[in-house]
C-alpha atoms as a PDB file:
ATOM      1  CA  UNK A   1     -68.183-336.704 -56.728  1.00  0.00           C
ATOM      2  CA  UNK A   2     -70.726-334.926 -54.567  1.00  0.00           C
ATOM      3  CA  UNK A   3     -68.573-334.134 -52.009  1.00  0.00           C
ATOM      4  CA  UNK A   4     -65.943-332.582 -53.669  1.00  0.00           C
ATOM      5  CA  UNK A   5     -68.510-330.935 -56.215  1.00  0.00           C
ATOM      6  CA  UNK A   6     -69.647-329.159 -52.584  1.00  0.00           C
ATOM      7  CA  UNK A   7     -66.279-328.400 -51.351  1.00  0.00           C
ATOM      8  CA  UNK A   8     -65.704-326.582 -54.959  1.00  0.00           C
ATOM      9  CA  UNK A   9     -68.997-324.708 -54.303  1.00  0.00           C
ATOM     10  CA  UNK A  10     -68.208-323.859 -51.009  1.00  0.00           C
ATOM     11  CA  UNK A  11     -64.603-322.737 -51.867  1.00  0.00           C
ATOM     12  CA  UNK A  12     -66.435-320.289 -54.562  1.00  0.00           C
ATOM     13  CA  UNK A  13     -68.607-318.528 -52.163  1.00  0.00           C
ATOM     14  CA  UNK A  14     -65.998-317.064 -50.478  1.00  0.00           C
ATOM     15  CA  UNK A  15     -63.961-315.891 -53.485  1.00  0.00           C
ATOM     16  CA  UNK A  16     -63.604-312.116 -54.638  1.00  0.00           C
ATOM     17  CA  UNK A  17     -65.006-313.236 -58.085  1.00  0.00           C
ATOM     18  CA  UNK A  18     -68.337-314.026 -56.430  1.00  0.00           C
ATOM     19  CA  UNK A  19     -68.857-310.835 -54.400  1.00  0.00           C
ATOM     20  CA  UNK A  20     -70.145-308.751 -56.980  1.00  0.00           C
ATOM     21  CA  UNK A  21     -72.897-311.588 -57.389  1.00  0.00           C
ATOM     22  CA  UNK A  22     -73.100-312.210 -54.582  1.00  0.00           C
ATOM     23  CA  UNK A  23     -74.353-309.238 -52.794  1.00  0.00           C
ATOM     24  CA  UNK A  24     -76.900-308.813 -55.881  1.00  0.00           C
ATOM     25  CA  UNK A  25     -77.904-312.100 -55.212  1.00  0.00           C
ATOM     26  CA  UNK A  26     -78.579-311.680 -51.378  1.00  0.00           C
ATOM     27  CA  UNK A  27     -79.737-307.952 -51.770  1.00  0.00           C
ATOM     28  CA  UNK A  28     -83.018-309.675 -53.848  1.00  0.00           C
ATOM     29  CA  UNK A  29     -83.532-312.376 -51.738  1.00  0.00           C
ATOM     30  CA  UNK A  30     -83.747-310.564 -48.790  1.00  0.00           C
ATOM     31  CA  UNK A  31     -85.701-307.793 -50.007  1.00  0.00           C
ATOM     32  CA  UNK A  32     -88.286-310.626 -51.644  1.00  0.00           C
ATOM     33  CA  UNK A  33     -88.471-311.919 -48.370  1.00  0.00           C
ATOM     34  CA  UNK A  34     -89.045-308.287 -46.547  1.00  0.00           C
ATOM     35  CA  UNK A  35     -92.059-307.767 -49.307  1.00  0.00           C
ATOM     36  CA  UNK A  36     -93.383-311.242 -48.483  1.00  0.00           C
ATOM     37  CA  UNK A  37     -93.467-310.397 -44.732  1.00  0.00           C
ATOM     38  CA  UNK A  38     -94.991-306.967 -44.889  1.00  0.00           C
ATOM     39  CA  UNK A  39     -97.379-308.554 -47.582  1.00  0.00           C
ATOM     40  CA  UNK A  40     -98.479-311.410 -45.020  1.00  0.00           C
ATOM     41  CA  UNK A  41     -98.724-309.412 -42.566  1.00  0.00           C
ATOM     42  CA  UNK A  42    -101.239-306.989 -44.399  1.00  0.00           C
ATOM     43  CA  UNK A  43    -103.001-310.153 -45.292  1.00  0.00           C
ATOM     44  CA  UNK A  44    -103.536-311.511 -41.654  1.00  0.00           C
ATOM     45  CA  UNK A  45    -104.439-307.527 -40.467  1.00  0.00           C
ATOM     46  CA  UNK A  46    -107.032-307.549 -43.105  1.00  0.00           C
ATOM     47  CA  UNK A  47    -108.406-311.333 -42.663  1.00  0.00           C
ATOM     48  CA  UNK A  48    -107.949-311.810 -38.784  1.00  0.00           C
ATOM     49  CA  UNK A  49    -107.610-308.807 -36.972  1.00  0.00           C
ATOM     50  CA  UNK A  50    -111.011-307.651 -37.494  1.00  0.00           C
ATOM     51  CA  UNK A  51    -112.589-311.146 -36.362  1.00  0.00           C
ATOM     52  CA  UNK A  52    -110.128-311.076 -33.060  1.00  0.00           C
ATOM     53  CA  UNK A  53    -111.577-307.888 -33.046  1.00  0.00           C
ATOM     54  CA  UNK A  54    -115.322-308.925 -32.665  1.00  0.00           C
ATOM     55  CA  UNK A  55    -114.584-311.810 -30.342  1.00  0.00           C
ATOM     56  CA  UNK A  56    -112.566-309.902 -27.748  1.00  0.00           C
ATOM     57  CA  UNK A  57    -114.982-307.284 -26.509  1.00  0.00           C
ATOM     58  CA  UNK A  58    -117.017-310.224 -25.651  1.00  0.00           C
ATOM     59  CA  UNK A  59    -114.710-311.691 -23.501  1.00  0.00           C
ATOM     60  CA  UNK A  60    -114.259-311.021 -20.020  1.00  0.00           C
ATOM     61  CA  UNK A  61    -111.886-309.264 -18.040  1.00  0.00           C
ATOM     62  CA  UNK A  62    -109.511-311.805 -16.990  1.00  0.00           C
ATOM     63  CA  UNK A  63    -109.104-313.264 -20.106  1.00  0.00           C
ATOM     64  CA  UNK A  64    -107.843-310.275 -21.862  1.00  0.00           C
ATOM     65  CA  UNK A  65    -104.370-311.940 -21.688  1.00  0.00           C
ATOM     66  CA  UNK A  66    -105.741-314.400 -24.809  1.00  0.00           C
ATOM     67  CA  UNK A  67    -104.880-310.778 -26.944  1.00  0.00           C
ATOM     68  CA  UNK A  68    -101.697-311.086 -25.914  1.00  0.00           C
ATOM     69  CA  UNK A  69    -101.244-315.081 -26.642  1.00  0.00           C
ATOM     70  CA  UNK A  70    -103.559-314.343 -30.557  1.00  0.00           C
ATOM     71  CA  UNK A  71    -100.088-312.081 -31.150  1.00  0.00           C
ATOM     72  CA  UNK A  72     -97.719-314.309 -30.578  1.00  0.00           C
ATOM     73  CA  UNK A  73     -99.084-316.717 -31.976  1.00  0.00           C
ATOM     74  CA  UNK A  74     -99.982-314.799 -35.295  1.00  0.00           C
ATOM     75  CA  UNK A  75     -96.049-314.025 -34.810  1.00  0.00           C
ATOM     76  CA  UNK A  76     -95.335-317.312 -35.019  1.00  0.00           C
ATOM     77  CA  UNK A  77     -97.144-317.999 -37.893  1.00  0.00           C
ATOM     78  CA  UNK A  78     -95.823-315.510 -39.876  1.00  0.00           C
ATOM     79  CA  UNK A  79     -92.451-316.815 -39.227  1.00  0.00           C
ATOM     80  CA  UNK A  80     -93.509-319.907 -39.727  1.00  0.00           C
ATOM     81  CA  UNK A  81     -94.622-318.829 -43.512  1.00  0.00           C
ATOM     82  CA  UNK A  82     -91.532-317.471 -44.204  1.00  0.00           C
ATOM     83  CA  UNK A  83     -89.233-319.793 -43.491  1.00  0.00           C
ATOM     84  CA  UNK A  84     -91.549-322.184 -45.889  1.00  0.00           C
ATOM     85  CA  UNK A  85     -91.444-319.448 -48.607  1.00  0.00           C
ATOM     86  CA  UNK A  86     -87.100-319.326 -48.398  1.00  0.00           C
ATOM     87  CA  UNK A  87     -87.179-322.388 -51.011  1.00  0.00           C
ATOM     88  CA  UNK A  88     -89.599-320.664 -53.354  1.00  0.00           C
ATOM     89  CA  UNK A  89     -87.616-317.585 -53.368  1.00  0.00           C
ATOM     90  CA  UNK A  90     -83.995-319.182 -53.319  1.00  0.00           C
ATOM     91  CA  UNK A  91     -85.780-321.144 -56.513  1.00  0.00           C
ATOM     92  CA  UNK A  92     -86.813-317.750 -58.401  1.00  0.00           C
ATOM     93  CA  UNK A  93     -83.724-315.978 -57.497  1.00  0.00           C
ATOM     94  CA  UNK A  94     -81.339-318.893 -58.820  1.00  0.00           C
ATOM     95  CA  UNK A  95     -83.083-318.753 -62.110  1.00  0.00           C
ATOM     96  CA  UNK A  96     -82.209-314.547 -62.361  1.00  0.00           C
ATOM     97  CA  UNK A  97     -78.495-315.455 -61.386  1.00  0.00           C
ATOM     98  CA  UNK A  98     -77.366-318.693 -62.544  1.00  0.00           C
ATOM     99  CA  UNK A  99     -75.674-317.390 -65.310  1.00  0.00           C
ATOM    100  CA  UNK A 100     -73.451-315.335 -63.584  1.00  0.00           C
ATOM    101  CA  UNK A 101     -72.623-317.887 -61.148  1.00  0.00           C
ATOM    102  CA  UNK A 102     -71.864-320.465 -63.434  1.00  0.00           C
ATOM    103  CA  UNK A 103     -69.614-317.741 -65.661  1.00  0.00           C
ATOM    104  CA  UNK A 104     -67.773-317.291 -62.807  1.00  0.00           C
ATOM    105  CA  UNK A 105     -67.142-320.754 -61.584  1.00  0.00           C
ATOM    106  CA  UNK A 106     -66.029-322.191 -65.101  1.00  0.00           C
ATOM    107  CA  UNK A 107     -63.765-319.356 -65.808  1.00  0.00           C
ATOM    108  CA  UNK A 108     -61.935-319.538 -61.804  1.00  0.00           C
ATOM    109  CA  UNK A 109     -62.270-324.009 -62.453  1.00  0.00           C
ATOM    110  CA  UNK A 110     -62.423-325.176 -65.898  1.00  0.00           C
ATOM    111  CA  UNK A 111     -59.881-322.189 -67.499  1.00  0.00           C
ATOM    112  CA  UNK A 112     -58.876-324.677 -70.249  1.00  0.00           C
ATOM    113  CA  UNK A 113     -62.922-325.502 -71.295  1.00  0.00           C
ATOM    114  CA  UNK A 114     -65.139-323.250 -73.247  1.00  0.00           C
ATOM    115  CA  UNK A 115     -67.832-321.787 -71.397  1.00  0.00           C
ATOM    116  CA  UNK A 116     -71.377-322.652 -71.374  1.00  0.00           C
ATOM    117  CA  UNK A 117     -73.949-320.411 -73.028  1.00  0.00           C
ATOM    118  CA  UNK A 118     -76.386-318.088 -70.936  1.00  0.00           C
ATOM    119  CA  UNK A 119     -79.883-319.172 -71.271  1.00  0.00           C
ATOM    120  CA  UNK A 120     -81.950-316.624 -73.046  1.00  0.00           C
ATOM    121  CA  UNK A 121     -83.736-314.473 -70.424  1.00  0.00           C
ATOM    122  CA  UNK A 122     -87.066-314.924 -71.414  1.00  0.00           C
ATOM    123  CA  UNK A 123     -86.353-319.068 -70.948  1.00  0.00           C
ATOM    124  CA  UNK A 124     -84.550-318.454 -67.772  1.00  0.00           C
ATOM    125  CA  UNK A 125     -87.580-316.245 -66.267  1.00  0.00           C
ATOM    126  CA  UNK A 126     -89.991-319.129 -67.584  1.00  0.00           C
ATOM    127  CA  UNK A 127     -88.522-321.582 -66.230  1.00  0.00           C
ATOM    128  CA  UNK A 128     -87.679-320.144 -63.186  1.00  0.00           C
ATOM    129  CA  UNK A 129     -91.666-319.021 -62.904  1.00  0.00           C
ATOM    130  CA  UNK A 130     -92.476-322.674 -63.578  1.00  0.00           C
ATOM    131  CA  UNK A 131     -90.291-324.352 -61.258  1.00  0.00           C
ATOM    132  CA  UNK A 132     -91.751-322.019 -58.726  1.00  0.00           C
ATOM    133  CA  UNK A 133     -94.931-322.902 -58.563  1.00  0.00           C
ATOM    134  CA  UNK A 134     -93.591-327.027 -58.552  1.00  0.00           C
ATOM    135  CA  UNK A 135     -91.637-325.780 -55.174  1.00  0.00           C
ATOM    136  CA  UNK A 136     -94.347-323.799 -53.830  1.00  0.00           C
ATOM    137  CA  UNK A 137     -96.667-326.939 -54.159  1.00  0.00           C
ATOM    138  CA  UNK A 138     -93.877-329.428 -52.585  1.00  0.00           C
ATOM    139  CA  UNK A 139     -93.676-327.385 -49.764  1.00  0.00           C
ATOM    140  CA  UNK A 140     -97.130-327.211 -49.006  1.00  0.00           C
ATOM    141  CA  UNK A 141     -97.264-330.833 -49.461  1.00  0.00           C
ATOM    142  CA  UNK A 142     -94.448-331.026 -46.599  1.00  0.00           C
ATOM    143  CA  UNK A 143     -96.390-328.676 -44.445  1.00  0.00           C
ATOM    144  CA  UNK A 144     -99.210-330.824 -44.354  1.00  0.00           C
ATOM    145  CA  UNK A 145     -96.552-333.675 -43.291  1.00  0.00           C
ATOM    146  CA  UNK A 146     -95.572-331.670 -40.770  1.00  0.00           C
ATOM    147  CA  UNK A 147     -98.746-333.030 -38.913  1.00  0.00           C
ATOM    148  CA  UNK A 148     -97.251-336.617 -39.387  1.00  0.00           C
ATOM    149  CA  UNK A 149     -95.118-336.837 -36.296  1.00  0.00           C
ATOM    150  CA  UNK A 150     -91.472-338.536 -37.244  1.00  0.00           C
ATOM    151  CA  UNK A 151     -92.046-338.043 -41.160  1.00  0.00           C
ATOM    152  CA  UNK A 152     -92.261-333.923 -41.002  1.00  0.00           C
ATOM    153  CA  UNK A 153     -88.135-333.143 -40.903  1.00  0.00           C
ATOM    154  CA  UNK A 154     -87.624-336.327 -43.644  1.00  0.00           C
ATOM    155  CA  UNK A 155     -90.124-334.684 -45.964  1.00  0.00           C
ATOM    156  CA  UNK A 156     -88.663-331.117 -45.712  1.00  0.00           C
ATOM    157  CA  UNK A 157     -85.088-332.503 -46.687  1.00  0.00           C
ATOM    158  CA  UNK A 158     -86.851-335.426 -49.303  1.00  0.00           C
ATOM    159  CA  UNK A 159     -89.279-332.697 -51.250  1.00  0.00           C
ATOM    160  CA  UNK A 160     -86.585-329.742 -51.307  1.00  0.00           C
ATOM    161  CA  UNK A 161     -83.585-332.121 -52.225  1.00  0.00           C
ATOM    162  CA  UNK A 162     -85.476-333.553 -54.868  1.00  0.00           C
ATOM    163  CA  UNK A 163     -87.046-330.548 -56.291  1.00  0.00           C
ATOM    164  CA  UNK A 164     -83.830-328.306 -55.746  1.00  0.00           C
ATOM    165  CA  UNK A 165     -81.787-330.770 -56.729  1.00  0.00           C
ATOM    166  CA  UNK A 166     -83.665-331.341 -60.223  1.00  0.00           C
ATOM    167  CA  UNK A 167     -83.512-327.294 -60.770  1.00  0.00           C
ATOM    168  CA  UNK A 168     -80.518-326.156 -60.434  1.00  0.00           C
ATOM    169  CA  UNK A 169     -78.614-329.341 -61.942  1.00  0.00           C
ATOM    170  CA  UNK A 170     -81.125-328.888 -65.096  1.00  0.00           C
ATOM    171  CA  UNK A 171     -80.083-324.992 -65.141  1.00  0.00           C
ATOM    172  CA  UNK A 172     -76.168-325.710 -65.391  1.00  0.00           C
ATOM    173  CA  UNK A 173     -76.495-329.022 -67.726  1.00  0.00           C
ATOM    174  CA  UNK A 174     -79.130-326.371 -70.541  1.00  0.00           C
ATOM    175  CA  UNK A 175     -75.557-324.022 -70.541  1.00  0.00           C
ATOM    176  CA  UNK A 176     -74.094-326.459 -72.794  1.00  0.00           C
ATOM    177  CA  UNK A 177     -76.871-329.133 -73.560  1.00  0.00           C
ATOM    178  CA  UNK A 178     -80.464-328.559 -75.169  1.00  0.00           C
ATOM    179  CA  UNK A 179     -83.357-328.873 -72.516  1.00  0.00           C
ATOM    180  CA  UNK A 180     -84.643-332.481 -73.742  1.00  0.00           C
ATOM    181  CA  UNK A 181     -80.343-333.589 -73.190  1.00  0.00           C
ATOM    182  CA  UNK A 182     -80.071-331.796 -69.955  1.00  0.00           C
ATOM    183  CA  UNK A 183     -83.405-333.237 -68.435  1.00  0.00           C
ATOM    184  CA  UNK A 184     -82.150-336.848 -69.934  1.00  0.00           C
ATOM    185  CA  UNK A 185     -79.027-336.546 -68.037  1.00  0.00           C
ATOM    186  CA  UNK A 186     -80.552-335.283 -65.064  1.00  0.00           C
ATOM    187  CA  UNK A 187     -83.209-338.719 -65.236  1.00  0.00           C
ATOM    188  CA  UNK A 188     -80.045-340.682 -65.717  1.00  0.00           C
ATOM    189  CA  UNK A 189     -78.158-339.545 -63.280  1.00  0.00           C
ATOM    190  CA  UNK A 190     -81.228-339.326 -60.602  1.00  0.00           C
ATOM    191  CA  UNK A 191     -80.337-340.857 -57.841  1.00  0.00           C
ATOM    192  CA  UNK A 192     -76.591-338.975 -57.801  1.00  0.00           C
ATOM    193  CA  UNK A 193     -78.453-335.972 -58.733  1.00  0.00           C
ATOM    194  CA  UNK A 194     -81.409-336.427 -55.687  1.00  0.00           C
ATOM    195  CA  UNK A 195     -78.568-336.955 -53.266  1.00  0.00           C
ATOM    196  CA  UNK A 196     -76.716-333.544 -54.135  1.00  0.00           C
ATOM    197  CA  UNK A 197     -80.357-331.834 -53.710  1.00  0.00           C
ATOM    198  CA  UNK A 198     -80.012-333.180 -49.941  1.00  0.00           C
ATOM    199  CA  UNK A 199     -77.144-331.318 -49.844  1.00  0.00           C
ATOM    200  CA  UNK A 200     -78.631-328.334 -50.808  1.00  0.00           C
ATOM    201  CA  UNK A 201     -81.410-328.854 -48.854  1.00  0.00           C
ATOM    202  CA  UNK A 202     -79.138-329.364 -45.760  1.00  0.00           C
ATOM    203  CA  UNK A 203     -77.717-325.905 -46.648  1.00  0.00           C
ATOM    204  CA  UNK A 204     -81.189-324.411 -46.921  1.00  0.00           C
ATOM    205  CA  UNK A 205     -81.951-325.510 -43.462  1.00  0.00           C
ATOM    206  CA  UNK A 206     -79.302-323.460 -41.571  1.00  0.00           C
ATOM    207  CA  UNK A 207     -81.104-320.322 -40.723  1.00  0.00           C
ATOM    208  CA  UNK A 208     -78.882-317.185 -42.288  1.00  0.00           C
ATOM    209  CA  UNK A 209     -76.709-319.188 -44.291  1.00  0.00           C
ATOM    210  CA  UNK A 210     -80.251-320.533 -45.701  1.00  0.00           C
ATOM    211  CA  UNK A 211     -79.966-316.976 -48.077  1.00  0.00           C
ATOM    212  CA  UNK A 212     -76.405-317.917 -50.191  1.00  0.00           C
ATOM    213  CA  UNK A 213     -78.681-321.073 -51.074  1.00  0.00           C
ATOM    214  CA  UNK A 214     -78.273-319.686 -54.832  1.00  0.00           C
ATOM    215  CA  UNK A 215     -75.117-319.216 -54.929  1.00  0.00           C
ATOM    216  CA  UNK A 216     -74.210-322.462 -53.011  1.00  0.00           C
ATOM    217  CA  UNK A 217     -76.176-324.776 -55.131  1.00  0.00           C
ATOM    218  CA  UNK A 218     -75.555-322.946 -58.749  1.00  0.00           C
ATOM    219  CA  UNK A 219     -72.088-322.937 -58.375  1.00  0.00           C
ATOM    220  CA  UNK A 220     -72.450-327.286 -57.138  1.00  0.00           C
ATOM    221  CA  UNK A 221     -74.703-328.023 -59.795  1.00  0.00           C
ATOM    222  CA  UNK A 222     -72.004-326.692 -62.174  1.00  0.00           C
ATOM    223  CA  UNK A 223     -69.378-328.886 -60.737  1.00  0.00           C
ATOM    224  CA  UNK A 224     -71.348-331.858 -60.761  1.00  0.00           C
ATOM    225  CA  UNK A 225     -72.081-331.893 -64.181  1.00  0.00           C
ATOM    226  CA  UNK A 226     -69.010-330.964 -65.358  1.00  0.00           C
ATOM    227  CA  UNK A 227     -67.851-334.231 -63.272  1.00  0.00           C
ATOM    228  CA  UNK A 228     -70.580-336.660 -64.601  1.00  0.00           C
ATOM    229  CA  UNK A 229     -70.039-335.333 -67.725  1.00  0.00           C
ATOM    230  CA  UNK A 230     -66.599-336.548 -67.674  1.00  0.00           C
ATOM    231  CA  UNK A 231     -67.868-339.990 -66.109  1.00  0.00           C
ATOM    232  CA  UNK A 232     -70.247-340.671 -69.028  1.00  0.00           C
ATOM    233  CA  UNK A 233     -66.803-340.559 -71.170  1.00  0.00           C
ATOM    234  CA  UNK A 234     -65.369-338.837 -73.961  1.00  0.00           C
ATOM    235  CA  UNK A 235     -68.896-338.407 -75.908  1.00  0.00           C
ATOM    236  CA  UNK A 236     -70.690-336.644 -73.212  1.00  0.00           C
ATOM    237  CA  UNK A 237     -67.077-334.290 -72.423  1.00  0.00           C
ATOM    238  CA  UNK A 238     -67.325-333.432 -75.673  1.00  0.00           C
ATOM    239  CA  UNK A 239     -71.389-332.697 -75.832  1.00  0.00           C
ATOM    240  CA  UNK A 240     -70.686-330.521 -72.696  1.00  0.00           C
ATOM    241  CA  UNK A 241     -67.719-328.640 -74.332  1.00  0.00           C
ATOM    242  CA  UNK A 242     -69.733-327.801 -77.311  1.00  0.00           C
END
């Protein structure tokens, strides 16, 4: 079930139907992450630089190669940041296109099933602002890991695939189920539901590709629940066609 709902997803992303969303999807992502560089980067200029500042005149002369080495490493950092904040912002961009992703996967895969209905966009911004800040926590919580040799890699994939894997699944099951059914299913369905947000997280790990995350898991999510939805039997088909 959650390898073929991937292989559908996968087989989406590279559809005509999905360019259109799919370049809005990427142009926002990328320029989030531009403004989130720029804006670190003013924020370590203003906070370090003048500190660096003060302690390098008192240096001596043959040291002025740790200048050099405070860069690079402030560099470093900065990349480091971002490549946290890429779940964050995949999270908050997913909640502005879902809809559209999902409209186009049900009409190209389920032709002969009523579509789901958009969330209002007031909901959709909520939740999406809410989920954010669960994501933003769970990856500083697996940045402090990170200091935990031979745990840091398995708590990147176990925080993103659960939290991930708990958004975007909850997103697709509210098109056709009120929030207390779709978080129900999602609790019911946990562990199938954890193990797709490893997928997802296994996407979000490939550098480049990392930015379709969206896309990717939106259009998965979709396909699993239409597929557990048949599972649960003819009850929960029909609560998902209504």
């Amino acid at each position: 079930m959650i390898l073929d709902s991937a292989r559908a997803a996968a087989s989406n992303l590279v559809s005509p139907a999905f360019r259109t969303v799919f370049f809005k999807t990427l142009g926002l992502t990328l320029l989030m992450l531009a403004g989130l560089w720029f804006g670190l980067r003013e924020l370590f200029d203003a906070l370090a630089l003048p500190w660096l500042q003060a302690l390098l005149p008192d240096l001596p002369d043959w040291a002025g190669w740790l200048g050099f080495i405070a860069a690079v490493l402030a560099g470093l950092g900065l990349a480091l940041a971002l490549a946290l904040l890429v779940a964050p912002v995949t999270a908050l961009v997913a909640g502005l296109f879902l809809d559209d992703v999902a409209e186009h996967v049900e009409r190209a895969d389920y032709p002969g099933e009523p579509a789901g209905r958009a969330l209002p966009a007031m909901t959709a911004l909520w939740l999406s602002l809410k989920f954010l800040g669960v994501v933003v926590l769970g990856n500083i919580v697996a940045l402090l890991l990170l200091l935990v040799p031979g745990i840091n890699v398995a708590a990147f994939f176990l925080v993103n695939g659960y939290l991930l894997g708990r958004e975007f699944f909850e997103f697709a099951a509210m098109r056709f189920r009120p929030p207390e059914e779709a978080r129900a299913l999602r609790r019911t369905h946990a562990l199938t539901v954890f193990v797709a947000g490893l997928v997802i997280a296994g996407f979000l790990a490939v550098p480049l590709l990392n930015l379709l995350t969206p896309l990717f898991a939106a259009a998965m999510m979709v396909h699993l629940h239409k597929a557990i939805a048949r599972q649960d039997g003819p009850a929960a088909a029909a609560a998902s066609r209504a």
